[in-house]
C-alpha atoms as a PDB file:
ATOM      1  CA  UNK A   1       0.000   0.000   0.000  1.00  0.00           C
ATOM      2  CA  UNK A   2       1.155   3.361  -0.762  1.00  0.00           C
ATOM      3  CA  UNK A   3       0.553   6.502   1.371  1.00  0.00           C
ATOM      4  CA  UNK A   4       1.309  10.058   0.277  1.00  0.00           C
ATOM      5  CA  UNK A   5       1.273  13.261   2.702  1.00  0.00           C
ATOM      6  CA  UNK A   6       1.108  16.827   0.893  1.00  0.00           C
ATOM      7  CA  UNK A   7       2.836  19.225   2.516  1.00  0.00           C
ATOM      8  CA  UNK A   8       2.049  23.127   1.354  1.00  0.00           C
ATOM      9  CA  UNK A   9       5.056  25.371   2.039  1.00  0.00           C
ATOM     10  CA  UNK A  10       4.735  29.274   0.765  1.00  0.00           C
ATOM     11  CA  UNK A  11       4.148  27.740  -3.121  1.00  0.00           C
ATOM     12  CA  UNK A  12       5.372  24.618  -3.044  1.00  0.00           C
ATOM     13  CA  UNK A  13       4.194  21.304  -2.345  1.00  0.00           C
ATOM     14  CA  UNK A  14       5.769  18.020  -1.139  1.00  0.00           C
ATOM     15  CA  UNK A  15       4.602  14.901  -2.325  1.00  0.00           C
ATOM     16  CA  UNK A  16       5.839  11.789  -0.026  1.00  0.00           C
ATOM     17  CA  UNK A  17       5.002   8.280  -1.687  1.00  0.00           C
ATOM     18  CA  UNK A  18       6.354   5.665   0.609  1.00  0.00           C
ATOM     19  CA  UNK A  19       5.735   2.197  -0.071  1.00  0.00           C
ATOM     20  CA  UNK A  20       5.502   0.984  -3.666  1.00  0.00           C
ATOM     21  CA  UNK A  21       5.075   3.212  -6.698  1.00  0.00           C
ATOM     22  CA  UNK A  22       3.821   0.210  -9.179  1.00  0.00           C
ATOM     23  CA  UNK A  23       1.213   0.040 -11.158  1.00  0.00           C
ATOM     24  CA  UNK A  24      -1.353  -0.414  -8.639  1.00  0.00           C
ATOM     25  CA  UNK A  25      -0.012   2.957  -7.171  1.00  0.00           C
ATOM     26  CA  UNK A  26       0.587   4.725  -9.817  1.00  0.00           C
ATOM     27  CA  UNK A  27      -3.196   6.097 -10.557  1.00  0.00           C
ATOM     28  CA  UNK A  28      -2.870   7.794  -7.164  1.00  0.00           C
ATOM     29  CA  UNK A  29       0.275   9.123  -7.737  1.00  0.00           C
ATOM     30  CA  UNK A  30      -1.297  10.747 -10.650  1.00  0.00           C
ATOM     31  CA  UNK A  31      -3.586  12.163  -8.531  1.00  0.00           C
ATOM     32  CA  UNK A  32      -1.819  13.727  -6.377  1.00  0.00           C
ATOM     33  CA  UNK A  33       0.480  15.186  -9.251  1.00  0.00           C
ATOM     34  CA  UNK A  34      -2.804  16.819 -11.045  1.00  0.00           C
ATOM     35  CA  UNK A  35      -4.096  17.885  -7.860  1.00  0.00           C
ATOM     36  CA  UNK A  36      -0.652  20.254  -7.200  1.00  0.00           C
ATOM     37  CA  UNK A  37      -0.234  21.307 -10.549  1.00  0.00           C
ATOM     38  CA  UNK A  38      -4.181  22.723 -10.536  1.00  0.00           C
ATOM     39  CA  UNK A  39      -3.194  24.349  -7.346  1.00  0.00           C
ATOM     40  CA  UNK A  40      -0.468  26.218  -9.450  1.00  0.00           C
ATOM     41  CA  UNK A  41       2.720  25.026  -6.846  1.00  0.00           C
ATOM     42  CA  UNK A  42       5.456  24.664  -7.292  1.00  0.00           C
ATOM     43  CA  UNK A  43       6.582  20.772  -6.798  1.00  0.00           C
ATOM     44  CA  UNK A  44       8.964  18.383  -4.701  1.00  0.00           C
ATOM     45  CA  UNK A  45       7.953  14.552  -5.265  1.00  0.00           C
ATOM     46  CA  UNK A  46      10.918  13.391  -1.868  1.00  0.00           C
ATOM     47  CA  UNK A  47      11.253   9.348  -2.822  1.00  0.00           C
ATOM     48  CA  UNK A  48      13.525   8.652   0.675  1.00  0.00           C
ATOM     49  CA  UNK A  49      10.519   6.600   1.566  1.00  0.00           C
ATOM     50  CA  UNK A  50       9.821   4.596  -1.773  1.00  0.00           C
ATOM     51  CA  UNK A  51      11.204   1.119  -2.166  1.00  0.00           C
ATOM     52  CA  UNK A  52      10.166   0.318  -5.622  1.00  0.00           C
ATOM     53  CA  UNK A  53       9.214   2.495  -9.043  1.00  0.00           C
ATOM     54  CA  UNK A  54       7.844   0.968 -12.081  1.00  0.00           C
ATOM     55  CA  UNK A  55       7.696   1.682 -15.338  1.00  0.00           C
ATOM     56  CA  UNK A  56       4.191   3.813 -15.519  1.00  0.00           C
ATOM     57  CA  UNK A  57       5.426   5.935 -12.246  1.00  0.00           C
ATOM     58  CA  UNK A  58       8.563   6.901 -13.927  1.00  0.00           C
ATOM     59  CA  UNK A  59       6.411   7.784 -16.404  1.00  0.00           C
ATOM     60  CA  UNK A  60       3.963  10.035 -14.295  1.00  0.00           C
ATOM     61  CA  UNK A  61       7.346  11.602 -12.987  1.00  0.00           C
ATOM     62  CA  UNK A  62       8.067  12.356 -16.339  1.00  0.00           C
ATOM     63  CA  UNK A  63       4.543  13.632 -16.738  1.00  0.00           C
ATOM     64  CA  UNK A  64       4.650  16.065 -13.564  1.00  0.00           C
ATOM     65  CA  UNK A  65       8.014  17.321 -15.126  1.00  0.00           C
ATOM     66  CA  UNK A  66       6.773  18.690 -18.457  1.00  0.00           C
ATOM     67  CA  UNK A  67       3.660  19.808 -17.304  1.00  0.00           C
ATOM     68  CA  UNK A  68       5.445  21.826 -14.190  1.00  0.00           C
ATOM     69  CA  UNK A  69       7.553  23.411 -16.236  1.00  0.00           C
ATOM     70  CA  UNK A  70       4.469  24.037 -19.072  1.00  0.00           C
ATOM     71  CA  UNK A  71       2.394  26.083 -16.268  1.00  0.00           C
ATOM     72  CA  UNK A  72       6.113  27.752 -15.408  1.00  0.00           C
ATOM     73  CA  UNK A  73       5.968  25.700 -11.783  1.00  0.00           C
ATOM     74  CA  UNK A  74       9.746  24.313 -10.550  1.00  0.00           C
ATOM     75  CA  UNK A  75       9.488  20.693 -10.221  1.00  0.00           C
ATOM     76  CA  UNK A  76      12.194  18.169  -8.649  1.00  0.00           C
ATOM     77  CA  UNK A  77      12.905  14.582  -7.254  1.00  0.00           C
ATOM     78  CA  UNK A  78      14.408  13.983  -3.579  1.00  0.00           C
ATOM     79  CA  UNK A  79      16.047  11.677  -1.819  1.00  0.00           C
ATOM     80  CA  UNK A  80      15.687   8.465  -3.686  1.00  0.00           C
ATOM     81  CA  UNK A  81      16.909   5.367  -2.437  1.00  0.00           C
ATOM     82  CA  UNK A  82      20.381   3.646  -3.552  1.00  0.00           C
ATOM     83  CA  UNK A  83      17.998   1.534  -5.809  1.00  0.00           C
ATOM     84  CA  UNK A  84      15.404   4.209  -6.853  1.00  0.00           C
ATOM     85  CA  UNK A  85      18.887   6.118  -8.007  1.00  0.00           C
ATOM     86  CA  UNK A  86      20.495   3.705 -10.073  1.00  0.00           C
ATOM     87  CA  UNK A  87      17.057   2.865 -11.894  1.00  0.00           C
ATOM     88  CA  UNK A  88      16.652   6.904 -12.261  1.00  0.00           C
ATOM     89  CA  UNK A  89      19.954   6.657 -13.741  1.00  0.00           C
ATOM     90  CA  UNK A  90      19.496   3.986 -15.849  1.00  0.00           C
ATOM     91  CA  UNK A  91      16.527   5.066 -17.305  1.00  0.00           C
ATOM     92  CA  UNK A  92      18.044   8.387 -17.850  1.00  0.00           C
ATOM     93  CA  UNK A  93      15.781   9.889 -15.962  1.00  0.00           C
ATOM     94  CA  UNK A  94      18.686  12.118 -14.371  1.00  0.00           C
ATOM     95  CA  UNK A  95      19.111  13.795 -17.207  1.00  0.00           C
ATOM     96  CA  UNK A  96      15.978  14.734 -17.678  1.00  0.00           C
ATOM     97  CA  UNK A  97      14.920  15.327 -14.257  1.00  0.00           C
ATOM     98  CA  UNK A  98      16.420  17.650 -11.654  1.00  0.00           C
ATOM     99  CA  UNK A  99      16.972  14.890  -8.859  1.00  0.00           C
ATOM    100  CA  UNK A 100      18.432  15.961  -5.781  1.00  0.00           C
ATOM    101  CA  UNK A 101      20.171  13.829  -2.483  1.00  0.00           C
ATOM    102  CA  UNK A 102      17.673  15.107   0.287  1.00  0.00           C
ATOM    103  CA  UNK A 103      15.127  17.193   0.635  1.00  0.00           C
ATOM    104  CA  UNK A 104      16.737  20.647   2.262  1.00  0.00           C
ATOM    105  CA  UNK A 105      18.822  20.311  -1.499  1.00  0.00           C
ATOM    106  CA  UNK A 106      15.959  19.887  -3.458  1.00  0.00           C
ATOM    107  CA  UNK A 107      13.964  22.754  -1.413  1.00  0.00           C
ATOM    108  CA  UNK A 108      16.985  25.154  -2.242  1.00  0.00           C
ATOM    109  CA  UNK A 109      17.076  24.209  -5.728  1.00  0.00           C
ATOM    110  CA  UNK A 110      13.116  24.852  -6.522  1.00  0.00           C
ATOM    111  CA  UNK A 111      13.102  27.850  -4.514  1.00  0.00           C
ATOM    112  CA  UNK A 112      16.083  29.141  -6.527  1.00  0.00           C
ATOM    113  CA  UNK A 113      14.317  28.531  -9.563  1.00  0.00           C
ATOM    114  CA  UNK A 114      10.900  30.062  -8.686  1.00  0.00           C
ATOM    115  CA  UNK A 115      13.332  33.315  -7.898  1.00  0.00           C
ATOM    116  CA  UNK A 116      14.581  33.055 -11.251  1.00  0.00           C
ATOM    117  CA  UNK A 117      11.705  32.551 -13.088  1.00  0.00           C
ATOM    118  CA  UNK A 118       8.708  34.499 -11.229  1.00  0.00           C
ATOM    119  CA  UNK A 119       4.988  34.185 -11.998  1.00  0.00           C
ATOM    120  CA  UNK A 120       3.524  36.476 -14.593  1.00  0.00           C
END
């Protein structure tokens, strides 16, 4: 079973899957992503609690990604696992993705890029 906690901080939210993102939880991780992008966030998805990823959630990562940066949001990826990393990695997904060690990193990074690139 998957559980996710949504934290609002000053224009960002924090998405916190823990358990297993397959394809079974995937739906409600796609949830939760259209739910903060209609609130017009910015968005942290922290993985430091995941312990699996398939496919169709890399997939929705890639999803909350483009459409982020579409609606001019900051999006990022913390804290995943030795395993989540290397399958980030060998997906390429850290090339695509702005994927960060822990969470204080990632917060730094999207609130440097809202302060770059502020709403119209």
């Amino acid at each position: 079973m998957i559980v996710f906690t949504s934290t609002p901080e000053r224009g960002l939210i924090v998405l916190e899957p823990k358990g297993r993102l397959d394809t079974a939880a995937t739906p409600k991780l796609e949830a939760a992503v259209n739910d903060a992008l209609a609130s017009g966030n910015s968005m942290i998805i922290d993985l430091g609690e995941t312990t699996y990823i398939s496919s169709m959630a890399l997939r929705a990562l890639l999803f909350a990604a483009k459409n982020a940066a579409a609606k001019g949001n900051a999006f990022a990826v913390s804290a995943p696992t030795a395993n989540i990393a290397n399958v980030l990695r060998m997906a390429g997904f850290t090339a695509i993705l702005h994927v960060h060690d822990n969470l204080p990193a990632a917060f730094a990074a999207v609130r440097q890029e809202a302060r770059s690139h502020p709403p119209d």
